[in-house]
C-alpha atoms as a PDB file:
ATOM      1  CA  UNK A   1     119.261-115.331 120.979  1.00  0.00           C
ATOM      2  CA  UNK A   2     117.267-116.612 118.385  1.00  0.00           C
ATOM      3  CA  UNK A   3     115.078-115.379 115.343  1.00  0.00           C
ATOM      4  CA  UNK A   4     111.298-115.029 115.780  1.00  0.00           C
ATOM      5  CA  UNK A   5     109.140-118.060 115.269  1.00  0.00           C
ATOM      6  CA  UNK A   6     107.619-117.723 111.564  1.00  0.00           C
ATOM      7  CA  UNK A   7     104.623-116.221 111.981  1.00  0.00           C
ATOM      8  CA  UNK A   8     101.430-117.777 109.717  1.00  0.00           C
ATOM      9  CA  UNK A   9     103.408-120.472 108.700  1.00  0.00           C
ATOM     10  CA  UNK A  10     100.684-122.784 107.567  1.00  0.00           C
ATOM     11  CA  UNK A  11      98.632-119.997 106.536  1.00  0.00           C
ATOM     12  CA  UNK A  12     101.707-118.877 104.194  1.00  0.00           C
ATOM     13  CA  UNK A  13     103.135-122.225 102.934  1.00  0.00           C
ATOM     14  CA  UNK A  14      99.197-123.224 101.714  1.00  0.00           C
ATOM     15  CA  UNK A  15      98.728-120.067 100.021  1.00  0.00           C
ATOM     16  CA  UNK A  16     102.096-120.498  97.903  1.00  0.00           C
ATOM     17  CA  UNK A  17     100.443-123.361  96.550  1.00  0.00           C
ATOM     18  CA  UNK A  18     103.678-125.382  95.953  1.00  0.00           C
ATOM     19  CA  UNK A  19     104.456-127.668  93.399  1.00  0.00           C
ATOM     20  CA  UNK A  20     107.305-130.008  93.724  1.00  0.00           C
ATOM     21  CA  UNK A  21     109.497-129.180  91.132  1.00  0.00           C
ATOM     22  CA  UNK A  22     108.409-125.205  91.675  1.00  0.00           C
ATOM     23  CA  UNK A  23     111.324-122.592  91.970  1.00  0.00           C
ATOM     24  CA  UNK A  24     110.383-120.105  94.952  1.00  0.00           C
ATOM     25  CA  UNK A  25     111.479-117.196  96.647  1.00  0.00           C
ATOM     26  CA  UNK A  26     112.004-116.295 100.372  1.00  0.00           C
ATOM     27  CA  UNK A  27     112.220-112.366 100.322  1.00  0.00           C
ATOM     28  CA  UNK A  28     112.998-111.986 103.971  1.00  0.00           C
ATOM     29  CA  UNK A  29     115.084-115.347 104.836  1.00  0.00           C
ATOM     30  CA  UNK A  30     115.465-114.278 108.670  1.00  0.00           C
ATOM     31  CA  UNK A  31     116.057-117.466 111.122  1.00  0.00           C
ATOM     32  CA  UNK A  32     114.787-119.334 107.659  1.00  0.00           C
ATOM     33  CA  UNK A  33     111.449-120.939 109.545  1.00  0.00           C
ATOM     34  CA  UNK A  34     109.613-120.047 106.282  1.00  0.00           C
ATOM     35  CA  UNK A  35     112.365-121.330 104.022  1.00  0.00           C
ATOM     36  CA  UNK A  36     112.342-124.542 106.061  1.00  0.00           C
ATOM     37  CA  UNK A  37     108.736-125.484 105.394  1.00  0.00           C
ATOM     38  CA  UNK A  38     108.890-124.575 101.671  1.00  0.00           C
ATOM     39  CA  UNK A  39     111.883-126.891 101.611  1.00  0.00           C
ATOM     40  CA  UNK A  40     110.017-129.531 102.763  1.00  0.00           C
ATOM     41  CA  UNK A  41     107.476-129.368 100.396  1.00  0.00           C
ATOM     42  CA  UNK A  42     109.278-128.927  97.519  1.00  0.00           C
ATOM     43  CA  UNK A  43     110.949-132.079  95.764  1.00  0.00           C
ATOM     44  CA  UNK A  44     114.467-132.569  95.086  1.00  0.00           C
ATOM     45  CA  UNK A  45     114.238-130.411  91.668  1.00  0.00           C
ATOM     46  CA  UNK A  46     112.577-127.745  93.194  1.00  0.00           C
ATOM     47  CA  UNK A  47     114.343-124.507  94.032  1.00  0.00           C
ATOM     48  CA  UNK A  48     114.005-121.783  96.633  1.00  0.00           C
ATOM     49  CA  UNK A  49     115.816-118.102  96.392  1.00  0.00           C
ATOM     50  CA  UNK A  50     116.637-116.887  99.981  1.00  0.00           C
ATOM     51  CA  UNK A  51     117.044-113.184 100.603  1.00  0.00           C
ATOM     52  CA  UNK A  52     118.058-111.345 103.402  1.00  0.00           C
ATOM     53  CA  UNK A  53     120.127-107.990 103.704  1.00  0.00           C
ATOM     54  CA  UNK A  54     121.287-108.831 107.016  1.00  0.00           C
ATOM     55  CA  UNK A  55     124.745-110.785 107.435  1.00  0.00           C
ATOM     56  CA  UNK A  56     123.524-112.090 110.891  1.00  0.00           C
ATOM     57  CA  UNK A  57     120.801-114.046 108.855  1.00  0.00           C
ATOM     58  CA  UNK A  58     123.417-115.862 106.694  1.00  0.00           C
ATOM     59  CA  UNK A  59     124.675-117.689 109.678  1.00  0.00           C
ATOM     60  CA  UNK A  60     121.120-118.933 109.359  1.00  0.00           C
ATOM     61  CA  UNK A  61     121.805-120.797 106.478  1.00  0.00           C
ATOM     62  CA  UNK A  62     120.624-123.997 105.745  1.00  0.00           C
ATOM     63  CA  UNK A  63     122.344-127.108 104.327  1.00  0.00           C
ATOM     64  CA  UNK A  64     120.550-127.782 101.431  1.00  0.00           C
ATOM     65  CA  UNK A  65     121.611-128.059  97.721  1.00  0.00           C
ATOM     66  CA  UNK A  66     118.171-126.749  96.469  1.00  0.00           C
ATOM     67  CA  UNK A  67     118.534-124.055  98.656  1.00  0.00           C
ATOM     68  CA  UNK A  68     120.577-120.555  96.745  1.00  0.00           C
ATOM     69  CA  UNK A  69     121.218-117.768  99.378  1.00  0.00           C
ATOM     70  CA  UNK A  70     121.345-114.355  98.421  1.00  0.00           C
ATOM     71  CA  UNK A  71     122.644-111.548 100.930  1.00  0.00           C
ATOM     72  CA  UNK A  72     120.715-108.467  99.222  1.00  0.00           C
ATOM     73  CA  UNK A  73     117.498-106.241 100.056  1.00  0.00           C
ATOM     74  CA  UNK A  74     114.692-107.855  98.342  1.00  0.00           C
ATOM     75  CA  UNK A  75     114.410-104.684  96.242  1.00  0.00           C
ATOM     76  CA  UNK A  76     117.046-106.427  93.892  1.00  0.00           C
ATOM     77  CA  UNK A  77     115.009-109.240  93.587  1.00  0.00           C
ATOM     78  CA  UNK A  78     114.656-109.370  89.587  1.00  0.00           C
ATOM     79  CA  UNK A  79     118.585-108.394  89.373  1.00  0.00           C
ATOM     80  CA  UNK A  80     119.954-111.095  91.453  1.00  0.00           C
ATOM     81  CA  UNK A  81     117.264-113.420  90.259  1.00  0.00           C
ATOM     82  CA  UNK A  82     118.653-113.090  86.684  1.00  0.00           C
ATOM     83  CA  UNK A  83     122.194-113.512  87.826  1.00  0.00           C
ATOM     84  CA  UNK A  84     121.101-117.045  89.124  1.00  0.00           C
ATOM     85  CA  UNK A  85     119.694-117.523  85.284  1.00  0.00           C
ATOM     86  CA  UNK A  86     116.416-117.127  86.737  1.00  0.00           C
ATOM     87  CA  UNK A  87     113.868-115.558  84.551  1.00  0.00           C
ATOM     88  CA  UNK A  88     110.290-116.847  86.217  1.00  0.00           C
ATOM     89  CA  UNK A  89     109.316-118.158  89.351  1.00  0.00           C
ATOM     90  CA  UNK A  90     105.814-120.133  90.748  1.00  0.00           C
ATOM     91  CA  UNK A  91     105.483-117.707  94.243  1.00  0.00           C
ATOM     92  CA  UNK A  92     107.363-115.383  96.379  1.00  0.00           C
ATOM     93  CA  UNK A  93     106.617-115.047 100.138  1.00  0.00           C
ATOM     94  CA  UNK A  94     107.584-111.843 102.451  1.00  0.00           C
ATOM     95  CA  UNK A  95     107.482-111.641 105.545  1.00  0.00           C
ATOM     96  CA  UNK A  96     108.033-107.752 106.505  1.00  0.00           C
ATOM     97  CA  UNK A  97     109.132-106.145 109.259  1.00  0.00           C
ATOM     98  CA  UNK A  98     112.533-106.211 111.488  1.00  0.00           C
ATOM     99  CA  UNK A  99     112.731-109.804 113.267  1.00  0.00           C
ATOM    100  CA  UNK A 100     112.703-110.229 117.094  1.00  0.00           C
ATOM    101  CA  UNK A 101     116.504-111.570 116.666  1.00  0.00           C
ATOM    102  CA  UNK A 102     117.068-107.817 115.474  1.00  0.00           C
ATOM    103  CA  UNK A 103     114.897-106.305 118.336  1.00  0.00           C
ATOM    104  CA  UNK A 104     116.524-108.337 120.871  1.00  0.00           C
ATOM    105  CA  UNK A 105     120.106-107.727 120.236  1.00  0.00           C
ATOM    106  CA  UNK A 106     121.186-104.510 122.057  1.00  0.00           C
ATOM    107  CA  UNK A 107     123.951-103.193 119.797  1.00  0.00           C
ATOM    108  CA  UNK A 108     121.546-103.256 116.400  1.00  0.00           C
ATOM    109  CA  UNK A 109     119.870-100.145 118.150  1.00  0.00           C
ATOM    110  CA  UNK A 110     116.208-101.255 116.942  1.00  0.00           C
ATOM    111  CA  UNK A 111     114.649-101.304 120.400  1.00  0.00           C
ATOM    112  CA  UNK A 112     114.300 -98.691 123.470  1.00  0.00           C
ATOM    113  CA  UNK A 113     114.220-101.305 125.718  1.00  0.00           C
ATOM    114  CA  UNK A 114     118.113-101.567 125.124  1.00  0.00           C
ATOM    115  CA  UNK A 115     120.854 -99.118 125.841  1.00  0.00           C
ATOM    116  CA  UNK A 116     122.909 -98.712 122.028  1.00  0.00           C
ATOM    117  CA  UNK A 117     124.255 -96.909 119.473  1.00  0.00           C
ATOM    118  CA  UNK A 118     121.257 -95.213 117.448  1.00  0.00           C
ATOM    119  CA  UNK A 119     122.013 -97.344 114.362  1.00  0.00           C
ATOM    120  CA  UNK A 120     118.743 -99.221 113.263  1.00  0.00           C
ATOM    121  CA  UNK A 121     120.476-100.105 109.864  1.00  0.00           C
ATOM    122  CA  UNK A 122     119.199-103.753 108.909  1.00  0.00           C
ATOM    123  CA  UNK A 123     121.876-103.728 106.127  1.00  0.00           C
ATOM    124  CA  UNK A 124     125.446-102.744 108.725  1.00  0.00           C
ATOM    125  CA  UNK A 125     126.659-101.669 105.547  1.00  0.00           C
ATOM    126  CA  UNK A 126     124.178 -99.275 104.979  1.00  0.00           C
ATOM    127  CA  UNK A 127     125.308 -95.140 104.528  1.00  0.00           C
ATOM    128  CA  UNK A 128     121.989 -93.925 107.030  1.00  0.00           C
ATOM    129  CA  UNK A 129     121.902 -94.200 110.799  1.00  0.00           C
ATOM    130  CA  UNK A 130     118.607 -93.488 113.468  1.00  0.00           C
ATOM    131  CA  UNK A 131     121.974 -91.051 114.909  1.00  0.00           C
ATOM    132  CA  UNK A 132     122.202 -89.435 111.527  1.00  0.00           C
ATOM    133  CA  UNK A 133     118.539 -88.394 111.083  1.00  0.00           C
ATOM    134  CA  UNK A 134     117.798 -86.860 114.958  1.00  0.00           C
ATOM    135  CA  UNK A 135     120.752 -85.360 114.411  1.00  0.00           C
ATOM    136  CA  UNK A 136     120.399 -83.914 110.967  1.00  0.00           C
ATOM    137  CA  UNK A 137     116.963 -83.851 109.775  1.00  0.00           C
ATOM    138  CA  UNK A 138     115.263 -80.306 110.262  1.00  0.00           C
ATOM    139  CA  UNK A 139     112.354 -79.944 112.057  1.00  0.00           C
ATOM    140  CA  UNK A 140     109.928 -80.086 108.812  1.00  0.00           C
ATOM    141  CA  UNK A 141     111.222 -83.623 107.908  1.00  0.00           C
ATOM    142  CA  UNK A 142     111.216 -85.117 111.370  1.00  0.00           C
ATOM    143  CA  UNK A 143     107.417 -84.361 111.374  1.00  0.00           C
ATOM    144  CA  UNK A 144     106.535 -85.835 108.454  1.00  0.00           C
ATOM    145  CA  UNK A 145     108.412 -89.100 109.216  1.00  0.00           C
ATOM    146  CA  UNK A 146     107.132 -89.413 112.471  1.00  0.00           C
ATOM    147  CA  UNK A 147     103.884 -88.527 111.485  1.00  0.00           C
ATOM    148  CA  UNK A 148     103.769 -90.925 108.118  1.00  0.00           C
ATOM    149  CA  UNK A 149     105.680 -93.583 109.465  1.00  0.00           C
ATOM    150  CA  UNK A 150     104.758 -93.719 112.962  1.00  0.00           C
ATOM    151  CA  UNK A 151     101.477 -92.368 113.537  1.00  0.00           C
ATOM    152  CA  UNK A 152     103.214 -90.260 116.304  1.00  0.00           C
ATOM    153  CA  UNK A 153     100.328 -87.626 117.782  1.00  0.00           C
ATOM    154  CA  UNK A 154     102.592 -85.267 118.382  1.00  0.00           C
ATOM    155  CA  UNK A 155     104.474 -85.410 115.702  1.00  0.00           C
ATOM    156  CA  UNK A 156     105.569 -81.896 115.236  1.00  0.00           C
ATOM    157  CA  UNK A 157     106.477 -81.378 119.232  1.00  0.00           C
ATOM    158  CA  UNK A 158     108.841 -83.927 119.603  1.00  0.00           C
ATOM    159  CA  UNK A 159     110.481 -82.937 115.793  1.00  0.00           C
ATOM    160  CA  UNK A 160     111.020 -79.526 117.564  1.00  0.00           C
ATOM    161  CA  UNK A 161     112.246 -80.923 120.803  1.00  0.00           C
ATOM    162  CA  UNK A 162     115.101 -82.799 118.251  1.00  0.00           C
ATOM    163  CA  UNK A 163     116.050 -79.691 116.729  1.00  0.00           C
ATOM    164  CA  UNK A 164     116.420 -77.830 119.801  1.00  0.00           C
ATOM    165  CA  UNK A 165     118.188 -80.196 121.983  1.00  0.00           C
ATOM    166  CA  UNK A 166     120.720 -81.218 119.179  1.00  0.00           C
ATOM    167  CA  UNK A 167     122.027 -77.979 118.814  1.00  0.00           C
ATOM    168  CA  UNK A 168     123.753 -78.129 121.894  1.00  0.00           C
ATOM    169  CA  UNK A 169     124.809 -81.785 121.827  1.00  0.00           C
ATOM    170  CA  UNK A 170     124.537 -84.632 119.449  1.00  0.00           C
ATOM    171  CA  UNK A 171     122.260 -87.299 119.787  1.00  0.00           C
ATOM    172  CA  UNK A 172     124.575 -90.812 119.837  1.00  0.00           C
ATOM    173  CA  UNK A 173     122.247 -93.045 121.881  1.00  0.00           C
ATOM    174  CA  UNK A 174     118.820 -94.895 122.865  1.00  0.00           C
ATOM    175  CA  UNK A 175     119.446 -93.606 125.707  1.00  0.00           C
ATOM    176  CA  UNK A 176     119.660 -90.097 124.477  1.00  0.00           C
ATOM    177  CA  UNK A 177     116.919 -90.149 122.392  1.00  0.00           C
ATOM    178  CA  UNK A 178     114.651 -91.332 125.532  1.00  0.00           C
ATOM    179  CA  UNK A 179     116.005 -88.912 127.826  1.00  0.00           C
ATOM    180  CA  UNK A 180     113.720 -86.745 124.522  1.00  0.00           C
ATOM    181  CA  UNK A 181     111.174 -88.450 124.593  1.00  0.00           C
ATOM    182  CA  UNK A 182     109.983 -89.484 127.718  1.00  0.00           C
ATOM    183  CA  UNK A 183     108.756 -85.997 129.108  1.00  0.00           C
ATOM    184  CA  UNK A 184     106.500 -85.870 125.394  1.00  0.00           C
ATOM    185  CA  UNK A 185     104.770 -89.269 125.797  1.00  0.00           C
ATOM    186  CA  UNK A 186     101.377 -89.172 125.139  1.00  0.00           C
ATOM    187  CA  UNK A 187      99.302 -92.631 126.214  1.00  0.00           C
ATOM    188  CA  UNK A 188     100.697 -95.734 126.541  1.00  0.00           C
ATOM    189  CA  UNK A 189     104.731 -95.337 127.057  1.00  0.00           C
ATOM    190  CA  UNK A 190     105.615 -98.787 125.403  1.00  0.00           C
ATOM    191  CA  UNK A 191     103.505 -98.251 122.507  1.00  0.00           C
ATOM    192  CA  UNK A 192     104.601 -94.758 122.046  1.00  0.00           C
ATOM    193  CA  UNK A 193     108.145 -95.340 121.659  1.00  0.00           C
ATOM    194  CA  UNK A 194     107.527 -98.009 119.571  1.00  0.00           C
ATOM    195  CA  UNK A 195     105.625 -95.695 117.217  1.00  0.00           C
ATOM    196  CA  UNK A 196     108.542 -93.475 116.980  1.00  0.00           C
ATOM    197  CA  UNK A 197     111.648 -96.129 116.702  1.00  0.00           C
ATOM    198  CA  UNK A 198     109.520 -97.779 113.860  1.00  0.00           C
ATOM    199  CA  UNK A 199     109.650 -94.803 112.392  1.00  0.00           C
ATOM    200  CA  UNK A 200     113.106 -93.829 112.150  1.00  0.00           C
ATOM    201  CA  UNK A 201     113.580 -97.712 111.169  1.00  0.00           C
ATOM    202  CA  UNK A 202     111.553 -97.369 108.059  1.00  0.00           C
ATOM    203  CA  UNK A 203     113.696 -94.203 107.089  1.00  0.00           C
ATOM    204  CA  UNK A 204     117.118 -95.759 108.149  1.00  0.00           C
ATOM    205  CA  UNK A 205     116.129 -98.736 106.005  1.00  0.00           C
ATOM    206  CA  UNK A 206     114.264 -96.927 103.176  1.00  0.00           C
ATOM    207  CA  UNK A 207     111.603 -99.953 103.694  1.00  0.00           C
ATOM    208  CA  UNK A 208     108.519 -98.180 101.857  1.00  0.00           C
ATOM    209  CA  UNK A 209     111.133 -97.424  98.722  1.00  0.00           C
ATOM    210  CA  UNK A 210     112.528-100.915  99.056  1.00  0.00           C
ATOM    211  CA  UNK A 211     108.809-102.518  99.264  1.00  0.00           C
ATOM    212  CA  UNK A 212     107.876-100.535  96.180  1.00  0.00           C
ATOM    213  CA  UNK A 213     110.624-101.503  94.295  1.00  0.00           C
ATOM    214  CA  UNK A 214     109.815-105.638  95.431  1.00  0.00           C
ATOM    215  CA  UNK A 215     106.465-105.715  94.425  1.00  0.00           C
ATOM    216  CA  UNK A 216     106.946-103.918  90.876  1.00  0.00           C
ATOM    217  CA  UNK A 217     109.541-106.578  90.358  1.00  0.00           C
ATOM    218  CA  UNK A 218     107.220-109.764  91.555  1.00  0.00           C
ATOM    219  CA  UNK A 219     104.615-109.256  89.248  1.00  0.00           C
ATOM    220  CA  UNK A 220     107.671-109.304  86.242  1.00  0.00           C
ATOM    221  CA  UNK A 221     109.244-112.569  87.966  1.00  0.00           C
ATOM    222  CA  UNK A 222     106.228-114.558  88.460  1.00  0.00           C
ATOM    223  CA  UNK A 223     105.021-116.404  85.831  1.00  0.00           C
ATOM    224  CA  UNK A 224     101.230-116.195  85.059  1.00  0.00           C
ATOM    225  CA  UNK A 225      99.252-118.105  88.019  1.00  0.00           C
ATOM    226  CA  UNK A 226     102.199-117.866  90.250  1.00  0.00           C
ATOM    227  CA  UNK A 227     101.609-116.676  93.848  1.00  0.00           C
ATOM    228  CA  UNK A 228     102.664-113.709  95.883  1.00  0.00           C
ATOM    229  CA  UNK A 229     102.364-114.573  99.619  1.00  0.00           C
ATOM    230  CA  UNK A 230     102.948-111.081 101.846  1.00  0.00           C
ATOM    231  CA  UNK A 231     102.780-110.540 105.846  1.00  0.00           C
ATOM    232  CA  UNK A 232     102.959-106.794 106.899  1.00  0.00           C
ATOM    233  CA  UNK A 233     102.753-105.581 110.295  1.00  0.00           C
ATOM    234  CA  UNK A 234     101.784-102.097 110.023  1.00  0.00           C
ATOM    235  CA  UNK A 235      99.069-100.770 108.084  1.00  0.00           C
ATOM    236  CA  UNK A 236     101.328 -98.130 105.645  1.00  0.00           C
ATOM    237  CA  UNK A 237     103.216-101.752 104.151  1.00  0.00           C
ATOM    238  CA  UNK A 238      99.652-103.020 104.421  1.00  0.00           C
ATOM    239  CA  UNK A 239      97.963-100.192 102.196  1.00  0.00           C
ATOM    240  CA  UNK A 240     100.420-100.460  99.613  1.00  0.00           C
ATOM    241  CA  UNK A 241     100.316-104.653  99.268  1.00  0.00           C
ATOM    242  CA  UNK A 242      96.489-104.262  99.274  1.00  0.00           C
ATOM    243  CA  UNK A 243      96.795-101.327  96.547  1.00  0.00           C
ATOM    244  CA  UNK A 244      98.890-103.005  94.253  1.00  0.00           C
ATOM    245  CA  UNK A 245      97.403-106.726  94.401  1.00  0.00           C
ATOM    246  CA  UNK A 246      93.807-105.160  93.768  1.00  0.00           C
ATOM    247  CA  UNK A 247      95.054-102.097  91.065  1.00  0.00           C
ATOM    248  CA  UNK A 248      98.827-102.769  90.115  1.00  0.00           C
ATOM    249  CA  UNK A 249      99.508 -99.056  91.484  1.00  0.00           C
ATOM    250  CA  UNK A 250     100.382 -97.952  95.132  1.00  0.00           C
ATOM    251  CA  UNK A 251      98.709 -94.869  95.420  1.00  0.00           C
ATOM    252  CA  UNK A 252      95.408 -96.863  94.811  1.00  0.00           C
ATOM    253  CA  UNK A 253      94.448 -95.251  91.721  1.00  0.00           C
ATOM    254  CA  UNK A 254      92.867 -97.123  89.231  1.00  0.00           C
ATOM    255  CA  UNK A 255      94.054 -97.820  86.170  1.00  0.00           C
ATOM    256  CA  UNK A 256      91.600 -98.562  83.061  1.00  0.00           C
ATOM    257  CA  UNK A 257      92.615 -99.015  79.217  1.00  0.00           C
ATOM    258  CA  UNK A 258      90.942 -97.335  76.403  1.00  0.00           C
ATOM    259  CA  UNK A 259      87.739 -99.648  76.066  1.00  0.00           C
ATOM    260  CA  UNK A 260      87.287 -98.587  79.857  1.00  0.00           C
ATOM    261  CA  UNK A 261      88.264-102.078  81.299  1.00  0.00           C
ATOM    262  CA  UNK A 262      90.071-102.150  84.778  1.00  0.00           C
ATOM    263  CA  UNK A 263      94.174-102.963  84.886  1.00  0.00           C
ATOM    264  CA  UNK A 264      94.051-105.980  87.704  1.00  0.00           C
ATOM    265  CA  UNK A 265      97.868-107.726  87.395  1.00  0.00           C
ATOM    266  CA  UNK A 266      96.360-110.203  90.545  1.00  0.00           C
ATOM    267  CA  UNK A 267      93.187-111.572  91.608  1.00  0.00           C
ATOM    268  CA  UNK A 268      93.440-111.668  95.444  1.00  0.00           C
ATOM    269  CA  UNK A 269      92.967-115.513  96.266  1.00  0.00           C
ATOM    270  CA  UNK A 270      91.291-114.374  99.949  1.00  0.00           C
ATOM    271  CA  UNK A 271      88.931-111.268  99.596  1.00  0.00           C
ATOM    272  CA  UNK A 272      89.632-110.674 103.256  1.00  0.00           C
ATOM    273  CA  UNK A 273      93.068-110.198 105.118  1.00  0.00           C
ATOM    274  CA  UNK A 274      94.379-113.340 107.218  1.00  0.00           C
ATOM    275  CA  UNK A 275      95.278-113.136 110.565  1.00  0.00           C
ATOM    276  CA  UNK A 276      96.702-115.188 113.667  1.00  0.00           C
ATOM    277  CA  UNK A 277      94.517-117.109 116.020  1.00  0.00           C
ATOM    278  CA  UNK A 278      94.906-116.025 119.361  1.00  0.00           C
ATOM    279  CA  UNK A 279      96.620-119.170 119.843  1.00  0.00           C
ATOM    280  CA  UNK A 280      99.434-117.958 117.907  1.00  0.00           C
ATOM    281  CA  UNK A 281      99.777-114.528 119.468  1.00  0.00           C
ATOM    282  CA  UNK A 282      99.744-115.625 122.577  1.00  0.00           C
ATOM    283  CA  UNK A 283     102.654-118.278 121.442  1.00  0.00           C
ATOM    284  CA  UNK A 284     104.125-115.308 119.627  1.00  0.00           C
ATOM    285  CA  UNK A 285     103.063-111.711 120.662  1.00  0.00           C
ATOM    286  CA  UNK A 286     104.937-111.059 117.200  1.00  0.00           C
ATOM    287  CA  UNK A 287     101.951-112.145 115.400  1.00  0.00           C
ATOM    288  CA  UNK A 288      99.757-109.643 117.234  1.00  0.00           C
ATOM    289  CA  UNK A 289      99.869-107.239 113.781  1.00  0.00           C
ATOM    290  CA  UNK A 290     100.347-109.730 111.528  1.00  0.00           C
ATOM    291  CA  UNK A 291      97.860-109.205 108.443  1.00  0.00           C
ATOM    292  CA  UNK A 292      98.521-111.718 105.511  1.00  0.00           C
ATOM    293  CA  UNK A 293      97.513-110.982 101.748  1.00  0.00           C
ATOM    294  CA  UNK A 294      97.299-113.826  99.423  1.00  0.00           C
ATOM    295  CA  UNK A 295      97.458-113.080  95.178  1.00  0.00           C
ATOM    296  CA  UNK A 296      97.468-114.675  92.200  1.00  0.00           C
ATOM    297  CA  UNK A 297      99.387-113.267  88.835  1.00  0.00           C
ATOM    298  CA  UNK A 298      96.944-113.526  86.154  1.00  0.00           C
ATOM    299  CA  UNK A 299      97.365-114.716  82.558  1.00  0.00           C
ATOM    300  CA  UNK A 300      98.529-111.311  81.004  1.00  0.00           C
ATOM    301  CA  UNK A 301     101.955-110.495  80.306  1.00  0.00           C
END
């Protein structure tokens, strides 16, 4: 099995606007396709900051003395940064989302397609399992999480059809959960499931938290002019990229001072979203929901 093919690559790498003897940051190191190409255009003083909470990423690793590794959730990005004596840095990049690697190995529990434990945890370490929330989650929260997080219809039908059939016996597997789900499906069965496993993987992960958390702490780490490169793949991670870049707040409030004038930590460098050419997705169906924000700090502290 392999990692996904980076998706935007060119797209991403231009918009970072590297200089050679830039230090950059790889928030989501993955199968390191994006790391790779920011390697190559950095110069031997350059430096690049990989993260990745996943341990099967580190075997990703690449031999490279410019190259610093960090197994962590990007939402310790200004923590581990400072560790490394790392203060300021020229662009970050993201690339969000679980990787096809994680999809495509059976025992992760990411995909319906695969018969596993309902885990879903990117970080193995991590205290939450898919298992834990069916099983423990009343009826009130499983609605709003499949609702918020996966756009599921009926949201508050299949959190009742959880409740019920877990008090009589625990939920373990994929194949549990589908034995659920199956008789509620409403339109498309592929994209339906996938609507409600991406939503108990944004919970098991905490991703929306952990995005927060990343962003606030880019706009302290990048020095004035530097760029923050971000691919998102649903429209939630979207919203709150897009809120921040054009407002500095993730509700999408504005924020004005007391002369009236607007708080703007970025100016976007691309008005409009990028995506794939349908060259790409049909290369890599991955890059189907790919939307790619570009944004430049400016020169306020």
């Amino acid at each position: 099995m392999s990692y996904h093919d980076p998706v935007l690559l060119s797209e991403s790498i231009e918009g970072l606007e590297i200089s050679q003897n830039g230090v950059y940051v790889d928030a989501t190191f993955g199968g390191g396709g994006h790391s790779k190409a920011i390697l190559n255009a950095i110069g031997q003083e350059g430096r690049l900051y990989a993260f990745d909470q996943d341990e099967d990423a580190a075997n990703n690793r690449i031999g490279d003395n410019r190259l610093i590794f960090i197994l962590a959730n990007f939402r310790h990005l200004k923590r581990f940064l400072k560790l490394n004596g790392i203060r300021k840095v020229n662009g970050i990049l993201a690339d969000l989302g679980v990787s096809s690697f994680q999809l495509d190995k059976p025992q992760r529990g990411f995909s319906y397609r695969y018969e596993a434990k309902l885990d879903m945890r990117m970080d193995k370490e991590g205290p939450l399992t898919a298992a834990d929330i069916v099983n423990t989650y009343d009826a009130g929260q499983l609605q709003q999480l499949l609702s918020k997080y996966g756009e599921v219809r009926n949201a508050k039908t299949v959190a009742q059809a959880l409740v019920s059939a877990t008090a009589t016996k625990k939920i373990k597997t994929t194949g549990d959960l589908l034995m659920i789900l199956d008789p509620l499906v409403r339109g498309n069965r592929a994209r339906y499931l996938a609507q409600v496993f991406q939503a108990l993987r944004i919970e098991v992960n905490d991703e929306m938290g952990a995005l927060e958390d990343f962003l606030s702490q880019s706009l302290e780490v990048l020095q004035p002019g530097g760029r923050l490169v971000v691919i998102s793949y649903h429209s939630l991670e979207d919203r709150m990229v897009k809120n921040f870049v054009k407002k500095g707040t993730f509700d999408g409030q504005v924020i004005k001072d007391d002369y009236g004038n607007i708080y703007r930590p970025f100016k976007e460098v691309v008005k409009k979203t990028i995506l794939p050419s349908q060259a790409e997705i049909d290369q890599n169906p991955r890059a189907r929901s790919a939307k790619l924000r570009i944004a430049e700090k400016l020169l306020i502290e």
